[in-house]
C-alpha atoms as a PDB file:
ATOM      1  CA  UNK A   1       0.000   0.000   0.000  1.00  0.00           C
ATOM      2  CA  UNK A   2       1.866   3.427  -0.888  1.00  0.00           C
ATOM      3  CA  UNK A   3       3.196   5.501   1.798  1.00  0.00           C
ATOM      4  CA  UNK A   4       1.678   3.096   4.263  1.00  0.00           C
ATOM      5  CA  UNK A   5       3.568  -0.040   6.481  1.00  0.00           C
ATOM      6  CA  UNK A   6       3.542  -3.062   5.893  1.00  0.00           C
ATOM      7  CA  UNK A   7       3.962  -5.525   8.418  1.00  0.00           C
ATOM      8  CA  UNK A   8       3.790  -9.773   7.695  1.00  0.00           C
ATOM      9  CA  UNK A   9       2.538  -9.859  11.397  1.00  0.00           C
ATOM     10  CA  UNK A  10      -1.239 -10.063  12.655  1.00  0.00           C
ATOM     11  CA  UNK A  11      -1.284  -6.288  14.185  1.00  0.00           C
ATOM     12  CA  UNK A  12      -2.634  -5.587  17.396  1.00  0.00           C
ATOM     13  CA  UNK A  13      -4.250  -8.923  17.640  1.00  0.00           C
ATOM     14  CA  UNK A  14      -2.773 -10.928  20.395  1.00  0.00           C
ATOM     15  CA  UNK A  15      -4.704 -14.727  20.352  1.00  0.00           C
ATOM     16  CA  UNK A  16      -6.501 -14.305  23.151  1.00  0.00           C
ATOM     17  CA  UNK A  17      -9.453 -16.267  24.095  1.00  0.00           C
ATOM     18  CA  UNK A  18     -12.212 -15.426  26.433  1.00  0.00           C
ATOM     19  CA  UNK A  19     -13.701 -18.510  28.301  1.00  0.00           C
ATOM     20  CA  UNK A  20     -17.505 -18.130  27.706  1.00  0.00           C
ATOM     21  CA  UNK A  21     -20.245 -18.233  30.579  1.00  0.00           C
ATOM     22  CA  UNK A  22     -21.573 -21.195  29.523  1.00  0.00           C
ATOM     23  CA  UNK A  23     -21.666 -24.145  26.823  1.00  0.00           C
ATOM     24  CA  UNK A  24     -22.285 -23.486  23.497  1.00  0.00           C
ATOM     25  CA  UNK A  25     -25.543 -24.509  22.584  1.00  0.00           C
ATOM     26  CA  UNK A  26     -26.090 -27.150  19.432  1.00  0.00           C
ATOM     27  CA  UNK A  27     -29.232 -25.255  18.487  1.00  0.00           C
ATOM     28  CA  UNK A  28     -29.529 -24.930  14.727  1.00  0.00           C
ATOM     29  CA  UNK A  29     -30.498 -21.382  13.567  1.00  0.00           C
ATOM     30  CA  UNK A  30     -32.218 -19.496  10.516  1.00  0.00           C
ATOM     31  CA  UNK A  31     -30.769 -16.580   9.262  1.00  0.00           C
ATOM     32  CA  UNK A  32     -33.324 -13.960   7.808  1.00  0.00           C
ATOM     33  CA  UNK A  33     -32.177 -10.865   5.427  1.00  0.00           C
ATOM     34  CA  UNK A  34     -31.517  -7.172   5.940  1.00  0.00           C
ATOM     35  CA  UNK A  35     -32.250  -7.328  10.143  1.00  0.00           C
ATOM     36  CA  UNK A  36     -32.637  -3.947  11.651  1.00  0.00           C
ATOM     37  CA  UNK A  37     -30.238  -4.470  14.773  1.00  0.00           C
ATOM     38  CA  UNK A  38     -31.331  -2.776  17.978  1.00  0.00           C
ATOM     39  CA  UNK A  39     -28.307  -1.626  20.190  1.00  0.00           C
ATOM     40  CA  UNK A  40     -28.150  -2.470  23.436  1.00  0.00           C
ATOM     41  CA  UNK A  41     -26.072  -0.629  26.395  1.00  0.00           C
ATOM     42  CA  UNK A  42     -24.033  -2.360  29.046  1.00  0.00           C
ATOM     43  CA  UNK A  43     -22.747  -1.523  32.664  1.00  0.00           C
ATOM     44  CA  UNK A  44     -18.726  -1.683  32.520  1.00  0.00           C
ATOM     45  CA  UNK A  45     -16.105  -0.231  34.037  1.00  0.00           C
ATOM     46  CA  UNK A  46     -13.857   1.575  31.657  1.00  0.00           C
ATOM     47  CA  UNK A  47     -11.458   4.516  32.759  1.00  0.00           C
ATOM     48  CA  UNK A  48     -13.383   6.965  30.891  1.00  0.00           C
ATOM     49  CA  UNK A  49     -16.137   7.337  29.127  1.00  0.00           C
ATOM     50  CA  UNK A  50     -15.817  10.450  27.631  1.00  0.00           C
ATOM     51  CA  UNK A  51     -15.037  11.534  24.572  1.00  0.00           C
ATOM     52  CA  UNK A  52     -14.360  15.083  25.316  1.00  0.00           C
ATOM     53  CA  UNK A  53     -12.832  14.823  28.732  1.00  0.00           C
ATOM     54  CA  UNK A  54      -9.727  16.813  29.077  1.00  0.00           C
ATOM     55  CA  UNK A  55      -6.673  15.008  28.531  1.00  0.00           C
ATOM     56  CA  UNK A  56      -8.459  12.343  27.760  1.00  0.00           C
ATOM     57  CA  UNK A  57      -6.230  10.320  24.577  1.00  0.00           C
ATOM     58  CA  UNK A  58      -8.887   8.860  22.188  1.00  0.00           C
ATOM     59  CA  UNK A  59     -10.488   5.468  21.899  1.00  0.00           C
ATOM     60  CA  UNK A  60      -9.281   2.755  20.210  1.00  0.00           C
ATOM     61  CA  UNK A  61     -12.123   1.718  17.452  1.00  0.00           C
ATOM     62  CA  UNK A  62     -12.680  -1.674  16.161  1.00  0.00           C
ATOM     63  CA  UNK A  63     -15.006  -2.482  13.631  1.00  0.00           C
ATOM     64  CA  UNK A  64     -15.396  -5.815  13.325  1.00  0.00           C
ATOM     65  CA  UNK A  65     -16.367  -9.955  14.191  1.00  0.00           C
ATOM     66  CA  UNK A  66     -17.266 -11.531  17.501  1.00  0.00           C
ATOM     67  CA  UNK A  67     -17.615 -15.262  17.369  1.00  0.00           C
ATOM     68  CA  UNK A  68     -18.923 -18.019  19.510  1.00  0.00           C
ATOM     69  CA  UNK A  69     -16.031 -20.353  18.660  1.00  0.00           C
ATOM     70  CA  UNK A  70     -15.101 -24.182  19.172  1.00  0.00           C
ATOM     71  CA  UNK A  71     -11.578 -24.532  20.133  1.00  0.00           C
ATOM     72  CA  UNK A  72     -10.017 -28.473  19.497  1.00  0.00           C
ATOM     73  CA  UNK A  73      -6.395 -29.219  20.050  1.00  0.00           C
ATOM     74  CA  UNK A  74      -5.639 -32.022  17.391  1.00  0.00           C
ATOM     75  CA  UNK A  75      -2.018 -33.770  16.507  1.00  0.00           C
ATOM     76  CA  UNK A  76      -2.711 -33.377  13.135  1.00  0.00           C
ATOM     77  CA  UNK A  77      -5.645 -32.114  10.658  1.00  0.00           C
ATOM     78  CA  UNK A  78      -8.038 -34.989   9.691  1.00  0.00           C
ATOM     79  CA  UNK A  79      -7.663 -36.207   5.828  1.00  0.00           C
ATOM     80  CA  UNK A  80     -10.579 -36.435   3.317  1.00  0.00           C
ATOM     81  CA  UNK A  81     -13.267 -38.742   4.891  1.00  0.00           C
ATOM     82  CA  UNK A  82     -11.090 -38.963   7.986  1.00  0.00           C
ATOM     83  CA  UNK A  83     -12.187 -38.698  11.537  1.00  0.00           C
ATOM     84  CA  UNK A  84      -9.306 -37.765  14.406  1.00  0.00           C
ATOM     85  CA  UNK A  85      -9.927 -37.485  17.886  1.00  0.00           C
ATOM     86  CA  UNK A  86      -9.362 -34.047  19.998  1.00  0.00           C
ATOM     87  CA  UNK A  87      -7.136 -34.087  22.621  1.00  0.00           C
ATOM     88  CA  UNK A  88      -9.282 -31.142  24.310  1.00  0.00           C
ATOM     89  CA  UNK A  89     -12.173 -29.140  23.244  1.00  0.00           C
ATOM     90  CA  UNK A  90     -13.552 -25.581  24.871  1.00  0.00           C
ATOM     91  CA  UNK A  91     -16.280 -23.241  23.848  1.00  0.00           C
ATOM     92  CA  UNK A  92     -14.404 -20.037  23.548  1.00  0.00           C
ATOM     93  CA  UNK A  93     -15.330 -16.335  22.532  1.00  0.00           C
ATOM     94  CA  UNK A  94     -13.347 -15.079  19.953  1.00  0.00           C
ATOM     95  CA  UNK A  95     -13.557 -13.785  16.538  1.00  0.00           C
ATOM     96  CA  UNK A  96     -10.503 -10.955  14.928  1.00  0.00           C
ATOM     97  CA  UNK A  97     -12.796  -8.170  15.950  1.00  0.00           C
ATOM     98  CA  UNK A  98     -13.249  -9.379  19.347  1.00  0.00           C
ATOM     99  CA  UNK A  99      -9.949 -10.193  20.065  1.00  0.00           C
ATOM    100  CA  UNK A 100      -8.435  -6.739  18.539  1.00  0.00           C
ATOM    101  CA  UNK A 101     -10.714  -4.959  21.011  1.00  0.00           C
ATOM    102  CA  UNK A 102     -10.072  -6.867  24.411  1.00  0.00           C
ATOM    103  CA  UNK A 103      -6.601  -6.254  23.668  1.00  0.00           C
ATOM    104  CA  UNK A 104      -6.888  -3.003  23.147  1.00  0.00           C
ATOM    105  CA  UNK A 105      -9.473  -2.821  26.238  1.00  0.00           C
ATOM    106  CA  UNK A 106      -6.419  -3.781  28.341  1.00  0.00           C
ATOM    107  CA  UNK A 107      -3.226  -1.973  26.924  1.00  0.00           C
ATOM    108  CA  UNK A 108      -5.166   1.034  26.170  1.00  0.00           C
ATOM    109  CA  UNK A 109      -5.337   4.240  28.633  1.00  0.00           C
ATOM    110  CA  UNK A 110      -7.972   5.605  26.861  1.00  0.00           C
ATOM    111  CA  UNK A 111     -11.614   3.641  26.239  1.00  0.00           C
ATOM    112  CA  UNK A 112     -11.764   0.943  23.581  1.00  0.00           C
ATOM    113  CA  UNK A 113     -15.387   0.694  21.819  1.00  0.00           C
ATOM    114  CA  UNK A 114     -16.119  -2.691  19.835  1.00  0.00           C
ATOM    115  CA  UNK A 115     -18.352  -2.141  16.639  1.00  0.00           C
ATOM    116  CA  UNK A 116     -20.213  -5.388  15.777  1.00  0.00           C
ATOM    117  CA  UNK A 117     -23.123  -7.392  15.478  1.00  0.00           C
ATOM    118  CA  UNK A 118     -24.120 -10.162  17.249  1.00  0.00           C
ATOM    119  CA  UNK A 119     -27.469 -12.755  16.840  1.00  0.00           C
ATOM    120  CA  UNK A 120     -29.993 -12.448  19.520  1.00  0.00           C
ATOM    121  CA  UNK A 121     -29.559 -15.426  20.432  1.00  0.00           C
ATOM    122  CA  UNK A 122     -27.972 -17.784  23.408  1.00  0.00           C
ATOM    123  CA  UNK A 123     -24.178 -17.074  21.243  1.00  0.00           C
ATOM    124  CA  UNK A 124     -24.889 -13.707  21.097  1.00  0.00           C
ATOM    125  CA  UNK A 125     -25.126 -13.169  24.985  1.00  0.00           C
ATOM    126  CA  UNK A 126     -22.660 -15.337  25.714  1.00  0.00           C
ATOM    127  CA  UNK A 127     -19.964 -13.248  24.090  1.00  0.00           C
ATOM    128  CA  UNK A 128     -21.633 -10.231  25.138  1.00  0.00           C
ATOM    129  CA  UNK A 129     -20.630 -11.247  28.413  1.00  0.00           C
ATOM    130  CA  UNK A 130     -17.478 -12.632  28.007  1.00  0.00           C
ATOM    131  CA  UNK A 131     -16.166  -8.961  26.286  1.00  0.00           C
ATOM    132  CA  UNK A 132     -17.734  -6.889  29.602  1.00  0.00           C
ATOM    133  CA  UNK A 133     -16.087  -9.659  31.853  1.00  0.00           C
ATOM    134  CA  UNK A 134     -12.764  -8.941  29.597  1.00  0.00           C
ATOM    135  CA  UNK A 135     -12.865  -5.669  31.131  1.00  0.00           C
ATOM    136  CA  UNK A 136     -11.961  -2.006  29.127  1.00  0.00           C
ATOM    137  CA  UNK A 137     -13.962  -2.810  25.927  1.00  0.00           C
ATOM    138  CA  UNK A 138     -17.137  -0.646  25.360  1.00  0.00           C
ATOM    139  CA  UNK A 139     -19.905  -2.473  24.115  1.00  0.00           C
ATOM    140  CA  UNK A 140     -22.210   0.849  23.498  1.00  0.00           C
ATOM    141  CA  UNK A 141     -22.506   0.020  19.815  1.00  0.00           C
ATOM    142  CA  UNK A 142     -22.590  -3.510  19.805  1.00  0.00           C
ATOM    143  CA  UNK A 143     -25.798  -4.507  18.048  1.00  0.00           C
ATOM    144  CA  UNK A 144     -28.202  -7.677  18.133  1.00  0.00           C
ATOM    145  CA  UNK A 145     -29.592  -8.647  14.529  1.00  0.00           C
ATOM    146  CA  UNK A 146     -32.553 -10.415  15.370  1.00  0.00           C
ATOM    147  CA  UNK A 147     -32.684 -12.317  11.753  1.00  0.00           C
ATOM    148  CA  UNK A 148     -29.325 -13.792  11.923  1.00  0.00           C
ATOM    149  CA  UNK A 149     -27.441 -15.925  14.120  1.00  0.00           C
ATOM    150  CA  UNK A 150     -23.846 -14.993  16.085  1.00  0.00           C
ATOM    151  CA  UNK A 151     -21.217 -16.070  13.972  1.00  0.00           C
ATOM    152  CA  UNK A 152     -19.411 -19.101  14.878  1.00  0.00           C
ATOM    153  CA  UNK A 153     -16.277 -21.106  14.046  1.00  0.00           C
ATOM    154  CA  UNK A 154     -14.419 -24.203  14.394  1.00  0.00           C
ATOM    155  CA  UNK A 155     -10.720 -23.585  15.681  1.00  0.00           C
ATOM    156  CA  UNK A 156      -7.914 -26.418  15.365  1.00  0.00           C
ATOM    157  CA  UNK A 157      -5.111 -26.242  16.960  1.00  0.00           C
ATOM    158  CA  UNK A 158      -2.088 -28.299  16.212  1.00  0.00           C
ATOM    159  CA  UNK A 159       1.019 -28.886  19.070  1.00  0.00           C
ATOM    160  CA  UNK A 160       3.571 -26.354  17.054  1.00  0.00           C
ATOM    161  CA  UNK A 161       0.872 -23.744  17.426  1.00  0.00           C
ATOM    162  CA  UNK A 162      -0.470 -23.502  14.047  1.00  0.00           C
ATOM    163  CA  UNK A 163      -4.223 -23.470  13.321  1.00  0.00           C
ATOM    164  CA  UNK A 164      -7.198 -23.713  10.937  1.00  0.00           C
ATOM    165  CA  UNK A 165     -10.293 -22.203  11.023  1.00  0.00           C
ATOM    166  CA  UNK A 166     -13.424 -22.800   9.368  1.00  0.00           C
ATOM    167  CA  UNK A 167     -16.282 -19.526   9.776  1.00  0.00           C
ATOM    168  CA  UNK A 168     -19.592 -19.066  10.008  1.00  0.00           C
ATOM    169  CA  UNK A 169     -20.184 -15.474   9.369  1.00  0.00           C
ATOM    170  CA  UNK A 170     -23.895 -15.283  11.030  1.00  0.00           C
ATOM    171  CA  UNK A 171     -24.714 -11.897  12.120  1.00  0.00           C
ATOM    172  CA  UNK A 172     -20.912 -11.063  11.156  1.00  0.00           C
ATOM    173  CA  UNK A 173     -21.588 -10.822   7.738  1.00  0.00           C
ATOM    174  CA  UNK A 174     -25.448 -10.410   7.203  1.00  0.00           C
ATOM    175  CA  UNK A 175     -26.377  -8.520  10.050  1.00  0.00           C
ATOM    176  CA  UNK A 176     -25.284  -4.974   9.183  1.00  0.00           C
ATOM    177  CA  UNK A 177     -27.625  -1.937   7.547  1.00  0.00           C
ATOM    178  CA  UNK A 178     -26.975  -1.385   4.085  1.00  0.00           C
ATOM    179  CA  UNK A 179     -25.637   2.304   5.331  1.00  0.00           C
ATOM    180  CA  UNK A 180     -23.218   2.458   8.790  1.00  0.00           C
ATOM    181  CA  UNK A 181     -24.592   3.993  11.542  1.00  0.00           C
ATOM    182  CA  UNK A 182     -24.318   7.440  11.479  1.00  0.00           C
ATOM    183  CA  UNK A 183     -23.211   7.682  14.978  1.00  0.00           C
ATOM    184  CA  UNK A 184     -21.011   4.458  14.345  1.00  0.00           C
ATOM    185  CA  UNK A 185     -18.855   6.446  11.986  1.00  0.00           C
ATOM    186  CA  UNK A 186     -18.943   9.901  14.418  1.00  0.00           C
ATOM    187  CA  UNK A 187     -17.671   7.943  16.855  1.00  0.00           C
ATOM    188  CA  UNK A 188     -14.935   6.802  14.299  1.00  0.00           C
ATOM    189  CA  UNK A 189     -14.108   9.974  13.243  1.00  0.00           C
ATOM    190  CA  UNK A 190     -12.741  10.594  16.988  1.00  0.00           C
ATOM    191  CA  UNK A 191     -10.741   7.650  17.169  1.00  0.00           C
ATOM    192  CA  UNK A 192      -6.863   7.381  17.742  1.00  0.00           C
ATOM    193  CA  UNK A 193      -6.976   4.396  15.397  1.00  0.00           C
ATOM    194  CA  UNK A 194      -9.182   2.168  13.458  1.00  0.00           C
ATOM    195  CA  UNK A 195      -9.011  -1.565  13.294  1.00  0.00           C
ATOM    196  CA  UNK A 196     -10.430  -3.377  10.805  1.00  0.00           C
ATOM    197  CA  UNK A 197     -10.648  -7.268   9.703  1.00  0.00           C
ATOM    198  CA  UNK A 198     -12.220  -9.397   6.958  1.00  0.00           C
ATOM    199  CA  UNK A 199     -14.538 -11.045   9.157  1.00  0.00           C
ATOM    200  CA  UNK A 200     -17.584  -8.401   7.877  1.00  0.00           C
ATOM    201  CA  UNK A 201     -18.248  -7.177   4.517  1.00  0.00           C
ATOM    202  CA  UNK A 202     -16.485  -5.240   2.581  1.00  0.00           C
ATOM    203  CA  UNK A 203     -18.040  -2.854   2.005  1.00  0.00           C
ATOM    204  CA  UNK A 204     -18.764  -2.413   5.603  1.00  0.00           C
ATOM    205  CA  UNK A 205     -14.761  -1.906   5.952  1.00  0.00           C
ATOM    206  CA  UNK A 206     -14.579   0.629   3.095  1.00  0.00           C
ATOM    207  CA  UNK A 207     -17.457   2.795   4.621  1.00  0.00           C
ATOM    208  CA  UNK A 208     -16.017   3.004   8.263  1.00  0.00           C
ATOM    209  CA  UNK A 209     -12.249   3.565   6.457  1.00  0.00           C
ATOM    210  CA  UNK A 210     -14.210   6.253   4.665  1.00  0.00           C
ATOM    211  CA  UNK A 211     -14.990   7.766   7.992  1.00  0.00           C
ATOM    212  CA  UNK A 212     -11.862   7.204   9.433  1.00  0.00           C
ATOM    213  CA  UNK A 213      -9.379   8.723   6.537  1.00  0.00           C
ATOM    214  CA  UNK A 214     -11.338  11.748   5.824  1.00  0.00           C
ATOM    215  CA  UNK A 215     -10.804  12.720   9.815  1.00  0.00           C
ATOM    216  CA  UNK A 216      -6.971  11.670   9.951  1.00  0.00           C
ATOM    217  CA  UNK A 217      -7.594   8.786  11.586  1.00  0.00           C
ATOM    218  CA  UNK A 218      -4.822   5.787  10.934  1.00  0.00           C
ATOM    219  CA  UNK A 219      -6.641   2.355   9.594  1.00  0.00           C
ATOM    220  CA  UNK A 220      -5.198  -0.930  10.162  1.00  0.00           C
ATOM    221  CA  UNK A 221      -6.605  -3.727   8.169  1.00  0.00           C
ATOM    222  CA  UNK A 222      -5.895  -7.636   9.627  1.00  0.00           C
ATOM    223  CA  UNK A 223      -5.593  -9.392   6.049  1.00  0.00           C
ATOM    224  CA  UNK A 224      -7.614 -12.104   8.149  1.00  0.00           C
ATOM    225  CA  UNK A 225     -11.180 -13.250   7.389  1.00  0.00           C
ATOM    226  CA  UNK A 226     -12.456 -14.172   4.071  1.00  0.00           C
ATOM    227  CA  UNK A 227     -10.967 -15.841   0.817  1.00  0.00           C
ATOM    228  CA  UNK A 228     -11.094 -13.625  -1.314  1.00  0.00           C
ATOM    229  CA  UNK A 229      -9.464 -10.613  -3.302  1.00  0.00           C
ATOM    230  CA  UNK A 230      -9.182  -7.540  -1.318  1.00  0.00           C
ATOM    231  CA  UNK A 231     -10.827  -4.690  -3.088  1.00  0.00           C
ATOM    232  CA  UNK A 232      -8.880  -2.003  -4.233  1.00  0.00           C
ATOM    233  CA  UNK A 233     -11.190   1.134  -3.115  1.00  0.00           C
ATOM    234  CA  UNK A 234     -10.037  -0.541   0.803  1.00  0.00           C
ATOM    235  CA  UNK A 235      -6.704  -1.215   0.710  1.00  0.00           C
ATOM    236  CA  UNK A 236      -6.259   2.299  -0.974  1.00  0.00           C
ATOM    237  CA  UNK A 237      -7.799   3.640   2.522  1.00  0.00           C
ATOM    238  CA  UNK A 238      -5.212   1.680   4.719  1.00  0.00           C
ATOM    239  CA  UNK A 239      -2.375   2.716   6.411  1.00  0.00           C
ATOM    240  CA  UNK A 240      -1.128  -0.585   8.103  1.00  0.00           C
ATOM    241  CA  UNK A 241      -2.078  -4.045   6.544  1.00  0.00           C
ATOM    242  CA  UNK A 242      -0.902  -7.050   8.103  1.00  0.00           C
ATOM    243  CA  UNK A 243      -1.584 -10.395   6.693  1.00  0.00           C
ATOM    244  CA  UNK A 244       0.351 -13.427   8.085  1.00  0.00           C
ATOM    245  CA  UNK A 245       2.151 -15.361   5.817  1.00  0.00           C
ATOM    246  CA  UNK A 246      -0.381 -17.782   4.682  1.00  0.00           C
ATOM    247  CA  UNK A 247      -2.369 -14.871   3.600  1.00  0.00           C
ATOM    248  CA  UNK A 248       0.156 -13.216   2.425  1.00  0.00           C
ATOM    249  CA  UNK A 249       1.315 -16.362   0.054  1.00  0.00           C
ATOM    250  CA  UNK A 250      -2.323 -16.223  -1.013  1.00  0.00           C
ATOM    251  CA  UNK A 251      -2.613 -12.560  -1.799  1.00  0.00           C
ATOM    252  CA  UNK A 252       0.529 -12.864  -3.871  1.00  0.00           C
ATOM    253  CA  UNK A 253       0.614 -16.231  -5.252  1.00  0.00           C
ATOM    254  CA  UNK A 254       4.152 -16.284  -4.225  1.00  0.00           C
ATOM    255  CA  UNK A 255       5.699 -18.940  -1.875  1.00  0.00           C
ATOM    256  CA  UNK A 256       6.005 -17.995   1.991  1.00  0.00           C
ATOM    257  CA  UNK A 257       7.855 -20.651   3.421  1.00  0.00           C
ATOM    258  CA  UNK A 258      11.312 -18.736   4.316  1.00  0.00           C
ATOM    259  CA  UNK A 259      12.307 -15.265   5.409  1.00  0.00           C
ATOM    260  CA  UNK A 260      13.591 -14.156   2.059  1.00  0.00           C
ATOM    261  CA  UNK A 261      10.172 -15.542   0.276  1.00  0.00           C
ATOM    262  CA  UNK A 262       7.931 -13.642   2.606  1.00  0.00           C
ATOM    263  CA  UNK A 263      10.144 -10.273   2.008  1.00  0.00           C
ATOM    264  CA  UNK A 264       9.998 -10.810  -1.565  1.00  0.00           C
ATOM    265  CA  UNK A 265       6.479 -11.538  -1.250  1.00  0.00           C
ATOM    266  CA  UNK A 266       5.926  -8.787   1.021  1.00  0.00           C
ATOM    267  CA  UNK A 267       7.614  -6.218  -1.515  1.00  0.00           C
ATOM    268  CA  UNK A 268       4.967  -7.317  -4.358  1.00  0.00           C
ATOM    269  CA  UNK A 269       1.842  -6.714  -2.216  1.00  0.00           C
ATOM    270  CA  UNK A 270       3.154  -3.203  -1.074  1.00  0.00           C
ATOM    271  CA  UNK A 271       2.994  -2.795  -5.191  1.00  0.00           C
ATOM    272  CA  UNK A 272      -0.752  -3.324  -4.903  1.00  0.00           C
ATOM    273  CA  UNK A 273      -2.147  -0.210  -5.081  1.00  0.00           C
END
């Protein structure tokens, strides 16, 4: 991306996992189209909650997933038309959005403010309260879609530390207006920084980065979240992107498997845009 940098690390996304209230629930759900989300407002206990108090630094914005996730530590990934047993299985919150904003709920001196949508559903308030339990992250504009389900998504992890995960976008991906929230992208325009995954739509991610560059405010996009191409009119809008270096070797089509690859690889997807 000119001018901007590039970094082959996940940015500002520690993996951290939130241990949910509960189990969660098997309960199969039907998604509707176009919900109208109703946001909800939460009791936490962030330093400040003020935008305008003095001194205050500004908040930390993430725009972005929250997922109900299942988390199974295998020795290996299973073949075609192969079963493996887990070694150990939890019911975790997590999703990139998520996890950006309870890190940033904790380093941060200002607030942090998580963007999202959820299902109203058992999932949903689940990792509604695992984020206020997290501690730091305001959940003021998190929003229940009452058509969709939370998103959800199976997480395997392997003894060297590497994982897979499969997605179901839910409310993620089909719960969101066809036009941001107009107080969504005021509160954007105030941020210190904007962070931004592929866990939602696109076009969700350009609008916000809209927001964001026309009031100075630095976007960093987590190459994370969805196979596909990323559109042009976004990653002209970004500052930082950070893809690891599987996404990077599929952004690229070039090989990512030592440190000279990945810098060569990395130099042809800062020629982009």
């Amino acid at each position: 991306v000119d001018s901007a940098v590039f970094s082959t690390h996940m940015a500002l996304e520690a993996r951290l996992r939130l241990p949910l209230a509960g189990p969660t629930p098997a309960t199969a759900f039907l998604s509707g189209s176009n919900p109208k989300p109703c946001h909800i407002s939460f009791s936490l206990k962030p330093t400040s909650t003020s935008l305008s108090a003095a001194n205050a630094p500004p908040p930390i914005v993430v725009v972005g997933s929250a997922n109900a996730d299942i988390y199974v530590e295998v020795d290996r990934l299973p073949l075609v038309g192969e079963t493996v047993a887990a070694s150990a299985g939890h019911s975790l919150a997590g999703g990139k959005g998520a996890n950006q904003a309870a890190c940033g709920g904790r380093l941060a001196l200002g607030p942090t403010y998580l963007v999202a949508r959820v299902g109203d559903d058992a999932n949903g308030r689940l990792l509604e309260g695992a984020l206020a339990d997290a501690g730091g992250v305001r959940l003021d504009r998190v929003a229940r879609a009452p058509g969709a389900p939370s998103g959800h998504a199976v997480v395997m992890l392997m003894p060297d530390g590497q994982n897979s995960i499969i997605i179901v976008g839910g409310a993620n991906m089909e719960g969101w207006a066809p036009e941001v929230d107009p107080e969504d992208l005021d509160l954007i325009r105030q941020a210190g920084v904007l962070l931004l995954q592929r866990e939602i739509p696109d076009w969700v991610n350009i609008q916000v980065a809209q927001a964001a560059k026309g009031a100075g405010v630095p976007v960093i996009l987590d190459a994370g979240g969805m196979d596909a191409p990323v559109p042009r009119e976004l990653l002209e809008l970004v500052d930082i992107f950070s893809p690891n270096e599987t996404e990077l070797a599929r952004l690229t089509g070039m090989p990512t498997e030592t440190f000279e690859q990945i810098s060569q690889a990395a130099g042809a997807c800062h020629k982009m845009v």
